[in-house]
Protein backbone atom coordinates (compact mmCIF):
# COMPACT_ATOMS: atom_id res chain seq x y z
CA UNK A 1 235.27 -28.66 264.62
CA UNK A 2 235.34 -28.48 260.85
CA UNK A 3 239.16 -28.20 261.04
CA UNK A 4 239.14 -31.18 263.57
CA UNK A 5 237.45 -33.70 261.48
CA UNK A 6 239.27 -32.66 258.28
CA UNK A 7 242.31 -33.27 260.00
CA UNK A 8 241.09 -36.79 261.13
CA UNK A 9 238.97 -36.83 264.20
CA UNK A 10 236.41 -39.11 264.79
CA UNK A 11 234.62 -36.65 267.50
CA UNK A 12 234.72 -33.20 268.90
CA UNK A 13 232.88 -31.75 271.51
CA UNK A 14 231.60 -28.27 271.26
CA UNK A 15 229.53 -25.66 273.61
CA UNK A 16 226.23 -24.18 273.24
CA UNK A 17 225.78 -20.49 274.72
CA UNK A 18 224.23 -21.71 277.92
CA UNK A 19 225.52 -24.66 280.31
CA UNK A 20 228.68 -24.90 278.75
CA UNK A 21 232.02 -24.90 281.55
CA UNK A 22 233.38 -22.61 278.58
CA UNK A 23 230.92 -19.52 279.60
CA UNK A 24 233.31 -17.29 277.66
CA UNK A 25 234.08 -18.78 274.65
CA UNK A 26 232.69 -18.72 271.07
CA UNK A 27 229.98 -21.35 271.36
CA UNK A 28 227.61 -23.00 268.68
CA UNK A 29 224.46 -21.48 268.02
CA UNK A 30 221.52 -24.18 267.75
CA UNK A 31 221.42 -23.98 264.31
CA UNK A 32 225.44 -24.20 263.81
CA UNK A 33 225.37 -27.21 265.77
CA UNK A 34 222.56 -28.83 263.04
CA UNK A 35 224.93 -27.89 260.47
CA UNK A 36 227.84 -29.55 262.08
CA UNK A 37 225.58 -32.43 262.75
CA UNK A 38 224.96 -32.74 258.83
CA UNK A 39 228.73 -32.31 258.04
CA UNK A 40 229.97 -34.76 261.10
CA UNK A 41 226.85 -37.78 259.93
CA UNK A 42 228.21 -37.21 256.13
CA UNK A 43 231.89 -37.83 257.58
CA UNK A 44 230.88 -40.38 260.20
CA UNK A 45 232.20 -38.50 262.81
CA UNK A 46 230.78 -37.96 266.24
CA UNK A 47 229.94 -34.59 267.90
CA UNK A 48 229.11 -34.36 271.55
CA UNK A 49 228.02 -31.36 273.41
CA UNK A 50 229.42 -30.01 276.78
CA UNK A 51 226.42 -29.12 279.48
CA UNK A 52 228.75 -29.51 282.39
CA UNK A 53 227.79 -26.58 284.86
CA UNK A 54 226.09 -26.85 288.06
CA UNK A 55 222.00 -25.94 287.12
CA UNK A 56 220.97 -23.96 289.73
CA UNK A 57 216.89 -24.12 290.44
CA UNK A 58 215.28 -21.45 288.26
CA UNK A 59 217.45 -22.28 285.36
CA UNK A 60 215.68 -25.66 285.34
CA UNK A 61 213.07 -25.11 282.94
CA UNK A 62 215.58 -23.77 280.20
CA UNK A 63 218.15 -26.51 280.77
CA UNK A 64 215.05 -28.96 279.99
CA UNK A 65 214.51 -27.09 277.03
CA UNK A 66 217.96 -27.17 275.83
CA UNK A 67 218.34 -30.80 276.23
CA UNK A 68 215.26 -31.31 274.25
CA UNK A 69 216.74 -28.95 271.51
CA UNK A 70 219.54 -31.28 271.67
CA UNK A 71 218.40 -34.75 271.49
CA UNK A 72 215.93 -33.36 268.22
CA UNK A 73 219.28 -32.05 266.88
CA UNK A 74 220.66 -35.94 267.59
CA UNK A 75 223.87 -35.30 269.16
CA UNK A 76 225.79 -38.34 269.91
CA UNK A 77 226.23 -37.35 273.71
CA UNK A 78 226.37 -35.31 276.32
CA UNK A 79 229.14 -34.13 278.93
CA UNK A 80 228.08 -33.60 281.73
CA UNK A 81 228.36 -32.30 285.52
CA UNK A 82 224.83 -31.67 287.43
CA UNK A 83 223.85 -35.17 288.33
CA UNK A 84 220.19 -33.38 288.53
CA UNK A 85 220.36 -33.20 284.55
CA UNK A 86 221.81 -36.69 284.37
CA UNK A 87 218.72 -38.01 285.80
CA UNK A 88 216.42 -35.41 283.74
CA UNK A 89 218.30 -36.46 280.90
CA UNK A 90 218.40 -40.22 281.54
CA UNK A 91 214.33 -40.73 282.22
CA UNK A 92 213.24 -38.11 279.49
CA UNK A 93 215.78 -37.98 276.58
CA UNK A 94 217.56 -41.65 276.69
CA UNK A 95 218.84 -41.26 272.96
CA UNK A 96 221.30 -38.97 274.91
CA UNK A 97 224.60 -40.79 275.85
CA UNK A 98 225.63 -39.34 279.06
CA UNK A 99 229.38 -38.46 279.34
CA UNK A 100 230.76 -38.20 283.13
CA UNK A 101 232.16 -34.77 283.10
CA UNK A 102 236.06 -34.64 285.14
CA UNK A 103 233.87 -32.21 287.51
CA UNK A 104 232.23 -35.16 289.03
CA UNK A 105 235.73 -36.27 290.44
CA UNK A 106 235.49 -40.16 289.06
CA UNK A 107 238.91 -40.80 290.81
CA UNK A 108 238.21 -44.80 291.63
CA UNK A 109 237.02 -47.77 290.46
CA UNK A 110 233.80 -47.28 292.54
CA UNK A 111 233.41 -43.85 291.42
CA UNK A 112 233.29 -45.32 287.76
CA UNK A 113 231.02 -48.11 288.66
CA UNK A 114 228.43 -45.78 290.88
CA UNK A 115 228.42 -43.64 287.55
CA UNK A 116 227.83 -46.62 285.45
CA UNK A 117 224.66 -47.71 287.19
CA UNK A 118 223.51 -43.69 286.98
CA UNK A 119 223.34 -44.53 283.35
CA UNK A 120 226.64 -42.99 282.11
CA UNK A 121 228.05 -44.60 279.24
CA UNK A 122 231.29 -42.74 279.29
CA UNK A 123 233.59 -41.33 282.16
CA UNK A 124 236.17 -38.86 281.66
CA UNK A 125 238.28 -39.71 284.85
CA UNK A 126 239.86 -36.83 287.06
CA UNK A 127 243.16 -35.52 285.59
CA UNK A 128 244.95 -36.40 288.78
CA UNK A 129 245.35 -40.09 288.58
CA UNK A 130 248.54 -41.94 287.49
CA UNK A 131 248.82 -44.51 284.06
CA UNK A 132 248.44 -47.01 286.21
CA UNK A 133 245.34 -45.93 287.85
CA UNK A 134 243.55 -45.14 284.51
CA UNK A 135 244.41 -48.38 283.40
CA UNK A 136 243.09 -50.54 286.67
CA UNK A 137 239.67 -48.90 285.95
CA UNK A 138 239.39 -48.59 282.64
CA UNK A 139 240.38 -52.69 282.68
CA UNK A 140 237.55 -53.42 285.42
CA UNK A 141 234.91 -50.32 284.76
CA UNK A 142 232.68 -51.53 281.95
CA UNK A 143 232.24 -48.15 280.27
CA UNK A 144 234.13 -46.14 278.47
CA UNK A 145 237.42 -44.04 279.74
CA UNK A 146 238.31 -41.08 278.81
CA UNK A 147 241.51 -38.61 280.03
CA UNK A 148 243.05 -35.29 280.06
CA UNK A 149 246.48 -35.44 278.43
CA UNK A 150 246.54 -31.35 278.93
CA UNK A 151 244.36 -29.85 280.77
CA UNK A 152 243.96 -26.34 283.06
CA UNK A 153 247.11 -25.68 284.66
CA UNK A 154 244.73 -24.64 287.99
CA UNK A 155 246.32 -25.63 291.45
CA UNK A 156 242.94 -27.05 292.17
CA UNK A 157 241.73 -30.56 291.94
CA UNK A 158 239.57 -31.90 289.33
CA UNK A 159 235.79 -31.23 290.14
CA UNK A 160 236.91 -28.59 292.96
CA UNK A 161 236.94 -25.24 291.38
CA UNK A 162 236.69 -22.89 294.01
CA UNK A 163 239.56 -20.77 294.03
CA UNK A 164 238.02 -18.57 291.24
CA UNK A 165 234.64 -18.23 292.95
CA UNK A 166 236.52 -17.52 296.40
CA UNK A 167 239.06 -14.64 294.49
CA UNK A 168 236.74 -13.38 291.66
CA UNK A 169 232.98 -14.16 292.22
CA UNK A 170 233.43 -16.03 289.49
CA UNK A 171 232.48 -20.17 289.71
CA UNK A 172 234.38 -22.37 287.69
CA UNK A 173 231.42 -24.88 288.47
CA UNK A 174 229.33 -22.84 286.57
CA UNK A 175 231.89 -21.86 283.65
CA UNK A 176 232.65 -18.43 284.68
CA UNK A 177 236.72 -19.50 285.80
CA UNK A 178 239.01 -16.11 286.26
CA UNK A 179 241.34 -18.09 285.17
């Protein structure tokens, strides 16, 4: 991230250890993501955190506590999947900016606009679509668009990952992809 923003971003996104689609990788510890915070506010830059798994039923309680965590942290956003935690998010922490995560498979203009009135501000659309699909939405949409120019090189569509679970055990949905 540090690299990022000296390099010229205006925004990264970054993982904490739990809820993140990136189960495996080296997320930010809470306090790592405060010091990021300091460092991206100083450089007004933009730092939004990825909590786009599927939240199954007894991991409720701890996903509540991690989005609370995060909006006293002040992170700029969210990304995310489990329309559940959209909702939790939306009613009890609204300094959150919810970011439509490709796994909820935004792949029309009514898709956009249905995630719109959910209270997303921001919509990354599913990496399928042509130029001139992303550009007929984002024209029409009234939120923000945002899109994959590389992405996984799964077989699978955007939203769907099931091959992993199916081969492996191992859901995709809930960052845990074999691949």
């Amino acid at each position: 991230a540090l690299a990022a923003f000296d390099a010229g971003a205006d925004a990264v996104y970054c993982g904490l250890a739990a809820f993140s689609a990136r189960a495996f990788a080296k997320n930010l510890s809470a306090d790592e993501l405060r010091s990021l915070m300091r460092v991206a506010k100083a450089k007004g830059r933009k730092v939004y955190v990825t909590f786009n798994t599927l939240i199954e039923q007894a991991e409720m309680r701890a996903a509540v506590e991690k989005l609370a965590l995060l909006d006293e942290i002040g992170v700029d956003g969210i990304i995310v999947q489990d329309l559940g935690i959209a909702k939790i998010a939306r009613e009890n922490f609204p300094r959150l900016a919810l970011h439509a995560s490709t796994q909820l498979v935004a792949h029309n203009l009514e898709g956009v606009l249905a995630l719109k009135e959910l209270g997303f501000v921001r919509v990354v659309l599913a990496r399928e679509m042509t130029l001139a699909e992303i550009e007929s939405i984002a024209k029409r949409c009234g939120v923000e668009i945002e899109c994959f120019i590389h992405g996984a090189l799964c077989y699978s569509l955007s939203g769907l990952c099931l091959f992993s679970a199916m081969e492996h055990g191992r859901s995709g949905n809930r960052g845990r992809c074999a691949y």
